[in-house]
C-alpha atoms as a PDB file:
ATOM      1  CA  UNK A   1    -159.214 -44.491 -98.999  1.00  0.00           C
ATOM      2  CA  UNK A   2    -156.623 -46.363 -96.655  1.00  0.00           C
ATOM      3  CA  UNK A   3    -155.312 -45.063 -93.480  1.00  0.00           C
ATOM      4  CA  UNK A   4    -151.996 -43.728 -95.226  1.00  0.00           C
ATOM      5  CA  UNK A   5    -154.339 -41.529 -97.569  1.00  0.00           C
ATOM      6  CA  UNK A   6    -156.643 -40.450 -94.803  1.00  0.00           C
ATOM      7  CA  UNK A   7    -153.968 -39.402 -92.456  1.00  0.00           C
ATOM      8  CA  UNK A   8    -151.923 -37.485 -95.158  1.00  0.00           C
ATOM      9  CA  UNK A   9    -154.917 -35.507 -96.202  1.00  0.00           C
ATOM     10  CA  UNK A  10    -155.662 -34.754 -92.492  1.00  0.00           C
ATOM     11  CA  UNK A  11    -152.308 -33.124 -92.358  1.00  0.00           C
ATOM     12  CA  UNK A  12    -152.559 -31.464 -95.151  1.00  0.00           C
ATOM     13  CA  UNK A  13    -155.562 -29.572 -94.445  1.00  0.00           C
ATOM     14  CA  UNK A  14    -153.854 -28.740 -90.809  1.00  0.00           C
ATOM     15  CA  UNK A  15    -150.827 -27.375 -92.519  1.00  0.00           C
ATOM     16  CA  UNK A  16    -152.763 -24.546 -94.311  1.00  0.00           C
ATOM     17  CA  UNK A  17    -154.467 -23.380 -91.440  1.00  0.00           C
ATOM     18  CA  UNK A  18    -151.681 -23.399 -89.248  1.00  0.00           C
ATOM     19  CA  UNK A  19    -149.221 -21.512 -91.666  1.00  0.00           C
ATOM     20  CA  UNK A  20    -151.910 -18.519 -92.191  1.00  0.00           C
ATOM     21  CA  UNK A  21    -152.349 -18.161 -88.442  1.00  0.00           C
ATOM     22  CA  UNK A  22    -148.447 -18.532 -87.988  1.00  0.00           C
ATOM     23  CA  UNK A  23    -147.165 -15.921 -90.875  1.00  0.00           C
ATOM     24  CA  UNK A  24    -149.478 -14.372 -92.375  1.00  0.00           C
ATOM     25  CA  UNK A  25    -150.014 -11.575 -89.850  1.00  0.00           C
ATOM     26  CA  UNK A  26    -146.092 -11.445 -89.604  1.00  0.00           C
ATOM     27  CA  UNK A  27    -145.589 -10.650 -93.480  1.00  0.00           C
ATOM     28  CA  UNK A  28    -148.434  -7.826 -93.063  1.00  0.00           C
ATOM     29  CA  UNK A  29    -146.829  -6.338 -89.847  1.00  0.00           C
ATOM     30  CA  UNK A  30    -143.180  -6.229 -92.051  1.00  0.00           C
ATOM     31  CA  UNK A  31    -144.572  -5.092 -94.941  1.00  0.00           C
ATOM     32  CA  UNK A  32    -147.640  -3.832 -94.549  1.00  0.00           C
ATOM     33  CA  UNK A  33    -150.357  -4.131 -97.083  1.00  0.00           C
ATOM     34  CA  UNK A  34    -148.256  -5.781 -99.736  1.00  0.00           C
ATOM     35  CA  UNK A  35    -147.465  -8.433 -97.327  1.00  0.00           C
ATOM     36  CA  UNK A  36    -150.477  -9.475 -97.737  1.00  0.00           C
ATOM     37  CA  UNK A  37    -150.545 -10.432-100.996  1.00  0.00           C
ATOM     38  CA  UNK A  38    -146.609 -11.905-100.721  1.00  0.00           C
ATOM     39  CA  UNK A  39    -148.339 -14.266 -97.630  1.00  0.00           C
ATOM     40  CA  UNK A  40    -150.840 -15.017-100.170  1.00  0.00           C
ATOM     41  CA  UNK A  41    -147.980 -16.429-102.498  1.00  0.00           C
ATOM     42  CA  UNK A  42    -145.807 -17.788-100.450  1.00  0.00           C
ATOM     43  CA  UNK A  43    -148.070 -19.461 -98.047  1.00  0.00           C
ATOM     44  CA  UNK A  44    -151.111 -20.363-100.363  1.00  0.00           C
ATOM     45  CA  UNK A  45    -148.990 -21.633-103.197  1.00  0.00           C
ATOM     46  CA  UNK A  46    -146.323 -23.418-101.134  1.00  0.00           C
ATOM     47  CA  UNK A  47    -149.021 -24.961 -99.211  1.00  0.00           C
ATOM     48  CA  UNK A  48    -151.414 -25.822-102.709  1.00  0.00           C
ATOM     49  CA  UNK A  49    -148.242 -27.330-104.400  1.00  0.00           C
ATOM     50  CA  UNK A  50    -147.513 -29.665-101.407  1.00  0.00           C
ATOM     51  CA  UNK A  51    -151.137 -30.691-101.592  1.00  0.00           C
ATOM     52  CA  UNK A  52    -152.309 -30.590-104.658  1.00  0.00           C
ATOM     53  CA  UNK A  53    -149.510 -30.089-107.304  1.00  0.00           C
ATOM     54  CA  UNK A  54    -147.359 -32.901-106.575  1.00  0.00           C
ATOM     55  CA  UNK A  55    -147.314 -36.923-108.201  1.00  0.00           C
ATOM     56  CA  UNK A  56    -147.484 -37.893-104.295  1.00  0.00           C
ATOM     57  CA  UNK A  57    -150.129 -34.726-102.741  1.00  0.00           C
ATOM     58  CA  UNK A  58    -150.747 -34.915 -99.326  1.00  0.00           C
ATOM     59  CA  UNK A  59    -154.674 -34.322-100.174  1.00  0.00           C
ATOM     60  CA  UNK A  60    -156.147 -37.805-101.892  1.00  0.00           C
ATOM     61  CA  UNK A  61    -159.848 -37.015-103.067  1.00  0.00           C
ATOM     62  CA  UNK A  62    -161.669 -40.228-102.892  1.00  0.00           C
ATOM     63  CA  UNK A  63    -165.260 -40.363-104.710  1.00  0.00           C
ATOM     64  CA  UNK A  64    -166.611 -37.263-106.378  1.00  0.00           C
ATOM     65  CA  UNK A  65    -166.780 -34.529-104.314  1.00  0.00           C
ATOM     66  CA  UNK A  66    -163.936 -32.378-104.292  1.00  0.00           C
ATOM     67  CA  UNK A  67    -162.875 -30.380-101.467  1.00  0.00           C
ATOM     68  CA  UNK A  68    -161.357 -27.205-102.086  1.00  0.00           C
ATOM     69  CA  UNK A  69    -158.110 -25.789 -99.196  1.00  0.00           C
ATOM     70  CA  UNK A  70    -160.574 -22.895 -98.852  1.00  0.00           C
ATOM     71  CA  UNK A  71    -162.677 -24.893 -96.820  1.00  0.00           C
ATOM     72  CA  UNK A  72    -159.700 -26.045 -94.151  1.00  0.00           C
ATOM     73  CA  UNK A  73    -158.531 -22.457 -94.124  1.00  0.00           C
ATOM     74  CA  UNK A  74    -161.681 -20.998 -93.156  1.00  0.00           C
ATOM     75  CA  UNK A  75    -162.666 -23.825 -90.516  1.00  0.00           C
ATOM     76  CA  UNK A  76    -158.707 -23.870 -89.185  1.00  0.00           C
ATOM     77  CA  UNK A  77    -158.524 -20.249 -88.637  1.00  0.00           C
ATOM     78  CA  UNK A  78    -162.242 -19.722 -87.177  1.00  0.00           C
ATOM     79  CA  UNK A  79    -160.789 -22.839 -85.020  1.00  0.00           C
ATOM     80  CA  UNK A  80    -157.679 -20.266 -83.878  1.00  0.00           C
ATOM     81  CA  UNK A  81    -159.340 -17.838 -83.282  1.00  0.00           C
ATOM     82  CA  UNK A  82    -161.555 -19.711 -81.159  1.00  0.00           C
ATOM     83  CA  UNK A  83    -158.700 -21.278 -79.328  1.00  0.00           C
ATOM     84  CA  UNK A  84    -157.466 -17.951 -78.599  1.00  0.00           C
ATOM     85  CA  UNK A  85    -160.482 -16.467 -76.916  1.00  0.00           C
ATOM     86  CA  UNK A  86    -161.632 -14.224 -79.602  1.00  0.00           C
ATOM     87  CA  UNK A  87    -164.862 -13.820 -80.707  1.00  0.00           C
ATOM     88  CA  UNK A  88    -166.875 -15.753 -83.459  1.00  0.00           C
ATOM     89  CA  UNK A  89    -168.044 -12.507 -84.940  1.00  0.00           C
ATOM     90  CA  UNK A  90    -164.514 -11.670 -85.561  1.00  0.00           C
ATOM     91  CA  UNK A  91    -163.814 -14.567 -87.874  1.00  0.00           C
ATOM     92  CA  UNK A  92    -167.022 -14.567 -90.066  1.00  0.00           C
ATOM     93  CA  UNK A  93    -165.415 -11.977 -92.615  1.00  0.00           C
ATOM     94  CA  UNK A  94    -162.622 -15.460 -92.849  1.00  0.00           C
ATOM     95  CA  UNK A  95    -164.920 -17.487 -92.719  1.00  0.00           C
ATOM     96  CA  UNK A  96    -167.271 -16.042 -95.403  1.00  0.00           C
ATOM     97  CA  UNK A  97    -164.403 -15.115 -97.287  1.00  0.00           C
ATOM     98  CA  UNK A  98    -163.020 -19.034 -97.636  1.00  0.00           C
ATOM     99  CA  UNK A  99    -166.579 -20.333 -98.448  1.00  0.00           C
ATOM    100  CA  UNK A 100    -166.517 -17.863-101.591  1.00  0.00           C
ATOM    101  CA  UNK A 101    -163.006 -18.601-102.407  1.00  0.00           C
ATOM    102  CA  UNK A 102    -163.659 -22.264-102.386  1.00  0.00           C
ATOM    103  CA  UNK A 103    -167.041 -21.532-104.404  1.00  0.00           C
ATOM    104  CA  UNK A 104    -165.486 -19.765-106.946  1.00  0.00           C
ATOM    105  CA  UNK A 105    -162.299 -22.372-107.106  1.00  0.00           C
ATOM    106  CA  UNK A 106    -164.818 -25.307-107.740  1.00  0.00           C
ATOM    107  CA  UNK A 107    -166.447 -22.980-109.998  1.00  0.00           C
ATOM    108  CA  UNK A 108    -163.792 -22.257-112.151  1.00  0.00           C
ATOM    109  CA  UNK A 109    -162.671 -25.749-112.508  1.00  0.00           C
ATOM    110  CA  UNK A 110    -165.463 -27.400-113.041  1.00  0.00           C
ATOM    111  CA  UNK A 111    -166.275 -25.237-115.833  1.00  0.00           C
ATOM    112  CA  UNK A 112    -162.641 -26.194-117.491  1.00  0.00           C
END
């Protein structure tokens, strides 16, 4: 992987974290509960299709292990929340919840 490559996917697993801390809260507090689940599409696939679902992605996988965006969620937003003085205990339902996400994700496609 060249520095171009490395530095792109760097970015690209910032961008994900730093969206969800940004908006997502803000779609919830406008909508409530279903802005949840618009955040979900909006952010997650906008974010995904940059990434992943382009000819030029910002992510480059290099070897054989594949990383899923679960994984910089999780890490990005325990990070946050961190940052922000709140406690770890706080962000382990996150956490927890972007380690089964990516699971499941790696899951899915490896079996296809």
């Amino acid at each position: 992987m060249n520095i171009t490559f490395a530095l792109t996917t760097m970015l690209g697993g910032f961008i994900l974290p730093f969206f969800i801390v940004m908006f997502w809260d803000k779609f919830v507090e406008k909508l409530g509960p279903i802005g949840g689940w618009v955040a979900a599409f909006f952010i997650i696939g906008t974010i995904w299709r940059l990434n992943h679902g382009s000819n030029n992605p910002l992510i480059h996988q290099s070897g054989k292990i594949w990383i899923d965006m679960a994984w910089a969620a999780g890490i990005g937003v325990l990070s946050a929340s961190l940052v922000s003085g709140d406690k770890i205990m706080k962000s382990i339902s996150t956490l927890l919840a972007a380690v089964i996400g990516g699971l499941l994700g790696g899951l899915i496609l490896y079996m296809f």
